[in-house]
Protein backbone atom coordinates (compact mmCIF):
# COMPACT_ATOMS: atom_id res chain seq x y z
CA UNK A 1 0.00 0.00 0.00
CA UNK A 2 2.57 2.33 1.35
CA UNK A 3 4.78 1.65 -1.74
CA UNK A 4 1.20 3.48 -3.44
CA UNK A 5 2.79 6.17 -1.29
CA UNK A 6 5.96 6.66 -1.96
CA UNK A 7 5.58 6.72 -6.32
CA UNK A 8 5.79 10.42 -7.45
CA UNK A 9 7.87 10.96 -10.06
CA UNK A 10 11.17 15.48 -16.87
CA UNK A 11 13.95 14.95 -18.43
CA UNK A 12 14.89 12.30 -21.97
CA UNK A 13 18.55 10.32 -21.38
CA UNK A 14 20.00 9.07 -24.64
CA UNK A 15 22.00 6.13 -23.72
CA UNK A 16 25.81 5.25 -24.88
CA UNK A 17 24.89 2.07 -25.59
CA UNK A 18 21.81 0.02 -27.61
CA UNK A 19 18.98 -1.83 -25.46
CA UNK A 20 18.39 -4.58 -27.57
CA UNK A 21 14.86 -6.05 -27.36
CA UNK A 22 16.23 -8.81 -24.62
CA UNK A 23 17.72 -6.98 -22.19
CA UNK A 24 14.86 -4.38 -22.46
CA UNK A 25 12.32 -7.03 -22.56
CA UNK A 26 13.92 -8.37 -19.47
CA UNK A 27 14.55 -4.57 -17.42
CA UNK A 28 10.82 -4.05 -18.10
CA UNK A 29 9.71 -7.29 -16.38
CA UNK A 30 11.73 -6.73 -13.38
CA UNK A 31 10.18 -3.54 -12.89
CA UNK A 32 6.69 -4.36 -13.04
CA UNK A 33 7.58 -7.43 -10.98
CA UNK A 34 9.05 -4.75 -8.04
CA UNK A 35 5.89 -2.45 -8.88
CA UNK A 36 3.62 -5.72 -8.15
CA UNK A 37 5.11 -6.55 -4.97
CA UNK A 38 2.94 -4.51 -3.19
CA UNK A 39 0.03 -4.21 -5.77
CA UNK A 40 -2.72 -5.97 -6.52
CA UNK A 41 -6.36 -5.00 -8.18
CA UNK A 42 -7.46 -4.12 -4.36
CA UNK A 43 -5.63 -4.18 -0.65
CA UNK A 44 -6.11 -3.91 2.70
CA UNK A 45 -3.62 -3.19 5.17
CA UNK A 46 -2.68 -2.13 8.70
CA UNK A 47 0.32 -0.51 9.26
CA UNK A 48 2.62 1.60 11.90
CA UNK A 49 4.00 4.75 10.99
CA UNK A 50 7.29 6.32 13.08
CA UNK A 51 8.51 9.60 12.08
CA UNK A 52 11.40 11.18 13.85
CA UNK A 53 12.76 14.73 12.92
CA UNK A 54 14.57 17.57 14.94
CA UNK A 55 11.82 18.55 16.72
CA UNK A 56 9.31 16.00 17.57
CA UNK A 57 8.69 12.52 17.01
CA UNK A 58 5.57 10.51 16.57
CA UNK A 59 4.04 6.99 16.09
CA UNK A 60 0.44 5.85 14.33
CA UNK A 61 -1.00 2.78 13.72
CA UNK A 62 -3.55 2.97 10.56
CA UNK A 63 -5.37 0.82 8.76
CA UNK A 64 -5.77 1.51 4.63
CA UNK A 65 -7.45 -0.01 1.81
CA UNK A 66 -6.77 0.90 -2.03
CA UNK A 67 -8.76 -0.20 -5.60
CA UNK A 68 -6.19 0.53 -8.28
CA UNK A 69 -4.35 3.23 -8.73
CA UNK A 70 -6.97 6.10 -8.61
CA UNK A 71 -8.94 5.22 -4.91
CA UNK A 72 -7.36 4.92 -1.73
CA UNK A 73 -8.31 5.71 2.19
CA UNK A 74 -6.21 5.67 5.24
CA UNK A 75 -8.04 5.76 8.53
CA UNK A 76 -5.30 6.27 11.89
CA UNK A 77 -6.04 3.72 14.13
CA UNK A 78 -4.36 4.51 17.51
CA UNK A 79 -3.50 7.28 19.22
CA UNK A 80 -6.27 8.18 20.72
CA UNK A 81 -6.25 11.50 20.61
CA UNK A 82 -5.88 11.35 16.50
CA UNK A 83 -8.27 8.27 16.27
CA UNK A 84 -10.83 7.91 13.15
CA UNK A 85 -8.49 11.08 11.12
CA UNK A 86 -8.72 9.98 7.88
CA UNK A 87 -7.36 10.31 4.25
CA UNK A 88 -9.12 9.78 1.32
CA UNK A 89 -7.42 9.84 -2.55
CA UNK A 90 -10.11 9.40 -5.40
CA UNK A 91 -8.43 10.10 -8.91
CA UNK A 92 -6.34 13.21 -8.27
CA UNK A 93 -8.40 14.86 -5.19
CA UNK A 94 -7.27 14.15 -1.57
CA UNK A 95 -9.75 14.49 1.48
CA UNK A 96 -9.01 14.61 5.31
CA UNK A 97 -11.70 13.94 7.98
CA UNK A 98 -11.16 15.58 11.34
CA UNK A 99 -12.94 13.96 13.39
CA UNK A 100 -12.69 16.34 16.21
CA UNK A 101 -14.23 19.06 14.40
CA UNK A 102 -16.42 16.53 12.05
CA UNK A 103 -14.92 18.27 9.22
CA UNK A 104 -14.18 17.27 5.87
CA UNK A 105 -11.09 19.20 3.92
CA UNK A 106 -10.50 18.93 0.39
CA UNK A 107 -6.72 19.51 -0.19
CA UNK A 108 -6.09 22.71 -2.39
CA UNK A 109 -3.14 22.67 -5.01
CA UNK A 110 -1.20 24.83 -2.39
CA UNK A 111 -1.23 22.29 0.38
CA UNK A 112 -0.09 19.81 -2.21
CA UNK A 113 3.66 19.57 -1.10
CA UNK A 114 2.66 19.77 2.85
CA UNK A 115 3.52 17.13 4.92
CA UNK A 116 1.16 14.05 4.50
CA UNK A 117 0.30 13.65 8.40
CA UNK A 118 3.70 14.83 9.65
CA UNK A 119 5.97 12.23 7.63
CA UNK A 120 8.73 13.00 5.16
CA UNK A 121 5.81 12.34 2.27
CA UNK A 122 4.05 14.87 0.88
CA UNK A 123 0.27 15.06 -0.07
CA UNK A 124 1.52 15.26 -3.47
CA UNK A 125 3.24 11.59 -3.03
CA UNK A 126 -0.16 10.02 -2.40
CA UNK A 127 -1.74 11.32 -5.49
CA UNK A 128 1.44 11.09 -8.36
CA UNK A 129 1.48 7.80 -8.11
CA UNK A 130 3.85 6.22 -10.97
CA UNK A 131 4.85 2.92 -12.39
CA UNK A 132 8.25 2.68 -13.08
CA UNK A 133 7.90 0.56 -16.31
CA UNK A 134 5.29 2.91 -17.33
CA UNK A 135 7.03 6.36 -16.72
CA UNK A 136 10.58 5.90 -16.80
CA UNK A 137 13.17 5.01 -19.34
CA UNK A 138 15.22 2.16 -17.51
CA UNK A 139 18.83 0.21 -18.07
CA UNK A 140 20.85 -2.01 -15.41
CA UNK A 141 23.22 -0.01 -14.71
CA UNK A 142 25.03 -2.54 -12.72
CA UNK A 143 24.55 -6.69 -12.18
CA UNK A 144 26.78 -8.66 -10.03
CA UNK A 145 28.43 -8.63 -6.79
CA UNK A 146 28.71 -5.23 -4.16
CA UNK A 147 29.28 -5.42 -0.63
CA UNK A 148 28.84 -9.26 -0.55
CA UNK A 149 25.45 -9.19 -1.85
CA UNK A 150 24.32 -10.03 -5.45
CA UNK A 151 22.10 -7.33 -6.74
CA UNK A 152 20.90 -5.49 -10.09
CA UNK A 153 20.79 -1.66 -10.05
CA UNK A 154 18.29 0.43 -12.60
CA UNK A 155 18.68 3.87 -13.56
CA UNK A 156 15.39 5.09 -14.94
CA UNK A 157 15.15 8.42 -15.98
CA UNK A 158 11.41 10.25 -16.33
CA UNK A 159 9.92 10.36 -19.73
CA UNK A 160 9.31 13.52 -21.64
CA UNK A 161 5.43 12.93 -20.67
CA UNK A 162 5.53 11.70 -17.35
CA UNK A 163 3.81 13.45 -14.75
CA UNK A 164 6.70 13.12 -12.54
CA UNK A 165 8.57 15.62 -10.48
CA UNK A 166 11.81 13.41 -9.81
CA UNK A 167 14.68 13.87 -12.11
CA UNK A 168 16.61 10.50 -11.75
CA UNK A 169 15.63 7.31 -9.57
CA UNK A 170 18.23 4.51 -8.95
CA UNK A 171 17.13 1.59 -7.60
CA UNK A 172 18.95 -1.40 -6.24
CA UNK A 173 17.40 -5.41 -5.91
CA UNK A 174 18.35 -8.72 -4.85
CA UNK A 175 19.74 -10.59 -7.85
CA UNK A 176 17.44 -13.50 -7.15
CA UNK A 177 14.73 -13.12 -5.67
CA UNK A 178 14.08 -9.11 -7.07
CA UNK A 179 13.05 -7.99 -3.80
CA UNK A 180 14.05 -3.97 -3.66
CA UNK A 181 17.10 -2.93 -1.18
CA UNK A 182 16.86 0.74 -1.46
CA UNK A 183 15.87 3.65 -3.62
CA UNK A 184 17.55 7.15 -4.09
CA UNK A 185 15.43 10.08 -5.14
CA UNK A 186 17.58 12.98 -7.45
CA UNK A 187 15.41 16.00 -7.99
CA UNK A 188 15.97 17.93 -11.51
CA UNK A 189 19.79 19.16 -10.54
CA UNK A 190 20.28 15.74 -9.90
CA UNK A 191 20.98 16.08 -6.29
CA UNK A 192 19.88 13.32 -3.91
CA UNK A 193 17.04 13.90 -2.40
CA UNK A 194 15.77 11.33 -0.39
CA UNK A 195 16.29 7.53 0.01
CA UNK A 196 14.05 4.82 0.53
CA UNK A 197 14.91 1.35 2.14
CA UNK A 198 13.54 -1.62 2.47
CA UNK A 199 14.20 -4.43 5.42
CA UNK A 200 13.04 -6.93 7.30
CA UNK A 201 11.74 -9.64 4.75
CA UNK A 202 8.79 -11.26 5.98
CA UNK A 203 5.37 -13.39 4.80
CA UNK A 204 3.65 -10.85 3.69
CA UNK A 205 0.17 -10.86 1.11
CA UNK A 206 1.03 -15.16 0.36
CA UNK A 207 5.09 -14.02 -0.49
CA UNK A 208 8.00 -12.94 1.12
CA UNK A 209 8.56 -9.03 1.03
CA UNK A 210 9.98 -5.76 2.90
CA UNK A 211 7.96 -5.11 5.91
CA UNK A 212 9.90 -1.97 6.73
CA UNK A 213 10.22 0.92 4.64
CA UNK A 214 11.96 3.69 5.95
CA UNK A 215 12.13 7.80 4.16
CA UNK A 216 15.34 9.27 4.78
CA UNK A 217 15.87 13.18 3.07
CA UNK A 218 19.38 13.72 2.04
CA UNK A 219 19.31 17.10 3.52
CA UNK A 220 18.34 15.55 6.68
CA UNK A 221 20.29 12.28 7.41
CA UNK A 222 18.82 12.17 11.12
CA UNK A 223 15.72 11.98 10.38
CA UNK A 224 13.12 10.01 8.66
CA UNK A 225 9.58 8.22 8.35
CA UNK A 226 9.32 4.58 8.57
CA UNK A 227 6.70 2.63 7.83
CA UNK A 228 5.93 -1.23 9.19
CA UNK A 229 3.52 -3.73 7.99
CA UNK A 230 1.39 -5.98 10.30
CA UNK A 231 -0.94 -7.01 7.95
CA UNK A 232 -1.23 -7.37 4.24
CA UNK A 233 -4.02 -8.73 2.20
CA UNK A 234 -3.97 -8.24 -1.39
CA UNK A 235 -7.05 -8.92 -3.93
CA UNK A 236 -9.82 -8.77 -1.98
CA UNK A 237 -13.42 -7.70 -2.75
CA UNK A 238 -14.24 -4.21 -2.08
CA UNK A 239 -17.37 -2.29 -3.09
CA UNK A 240 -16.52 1.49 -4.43
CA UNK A 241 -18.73 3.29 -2.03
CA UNK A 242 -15.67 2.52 0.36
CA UNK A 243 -13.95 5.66 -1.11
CA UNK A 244 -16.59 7.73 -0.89
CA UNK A 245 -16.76 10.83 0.88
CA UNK A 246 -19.86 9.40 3.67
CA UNK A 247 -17.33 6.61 4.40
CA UNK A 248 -14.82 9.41 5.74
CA UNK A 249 -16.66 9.68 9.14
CA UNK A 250 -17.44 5.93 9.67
CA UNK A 251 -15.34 4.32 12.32
């Protein structure tokens, strides 16, 4: 779900060398085989969220639920205090229920890059989401052995029509079983920006994957968002009216 998250993503890379049709065949499955690993036609998950920067830190438990690519809802489980806050993402428009106030905000395109319930994600995260096959131009950039661990690294740079705001992504997997190490963010001067890793393999969804993702920005190595699964079920039968606005306020 959380991966759903994290996908936001112009720039056109000529490469030195030819792709010929196997290796690009072959990049393009990988990809879609890390985009799946969290991704199904429907999910439902529960979740607990850590963030720690310089001047507070916090921990939520939520549950979430997502339908393709275009409906999502989060709803924050435990503390107390924050209980039944909610998200909702239908197409391109993001909702938050406070239910404190029993008020329902639509997010404006000025609260778009504003912290997404004090994490290092952004509102703008949960709606851009991207698949890498889809909306980057990809290579292996490196196969074999690094720091005693055999992995395949991608460079993917955004196409010319992506709706993307990242200017480079590198990600690194396991050479055999394709499960994703970590992921650096560049921005469009191709400075780092943030990193993404991913630990703890469990059974997870009926497979083995990450159960802990953790958001570290480059600008501030101290700090970060982390993100562990409890539960995972993937392809499971839920009615639309779920993400609807009504279903904001239901506990």
């Amino acid at each position: 779900m959380f991966k759903c998250l994290i996908r936001s993503f112009s720039l056109v890379l000529f490469f030195s060398f030819p792709i010929y049709a196997g290796a690009e065949d072959r990049v393009k499955d990988l990809l879609n085989e890390v985009d799946d690993l969290w991704r199904g036609k429907s999910s439902y998950a529960v979740t607990s969220m850590h963030v720690k920067t310089e001047h507070y830190q916090r921990t939520m438990k939520m549950e979430g639920w997502s339908k393709g690519k275009e409906k999502t809802l989060f709803r924050i489980m435990q503390p107390l205090r924050e209980k039944g806050t909610a998200t909702l993402k239908s197409d391109n428009h993001i909702y938050t229920y406070l239910p404190k106030t029993d008020r329902t905000i639509k997010l404006t395109s000025g609260m778009m890059m504003g912290s997404w319930m004090g994490s290092h994600l952004t509102n703008d995260d949960l709606v851009k989401e991207a698949r890498l096959e889809e909306d980057y131009t990809a290579e292996i950039s490196f196969e074999g052995e690094r720091e005693g661990q055999d992995i395949i690294e991608f460079t993917l740079i955004p196409k010319i029509d992506a709706a993307v705001v990242w200017g480079k992504l590198e990600l690194i997997i396991q050479a055999d079983s394709h499960i994703p190490v970590v992921e650096y963010y560049y921005d469009e001067d191709m400075a780092l920006a943030r990193t993404i890793e991913f630990t703890d393999i469990q059974l997870l969804g009926g497979r083995e994957r990450p159960a802990v993702l953790t958001v570290v920005p480059a600008d501030k190595p101290e700090e970060y968002t982390k993100f562990v699964y409890e539960k995972l079920s993937l392809n499971i039968d839920l009615k639309d009216n779920l993400f609807s606005l009504s279903s904001l306020k239901r506990r």
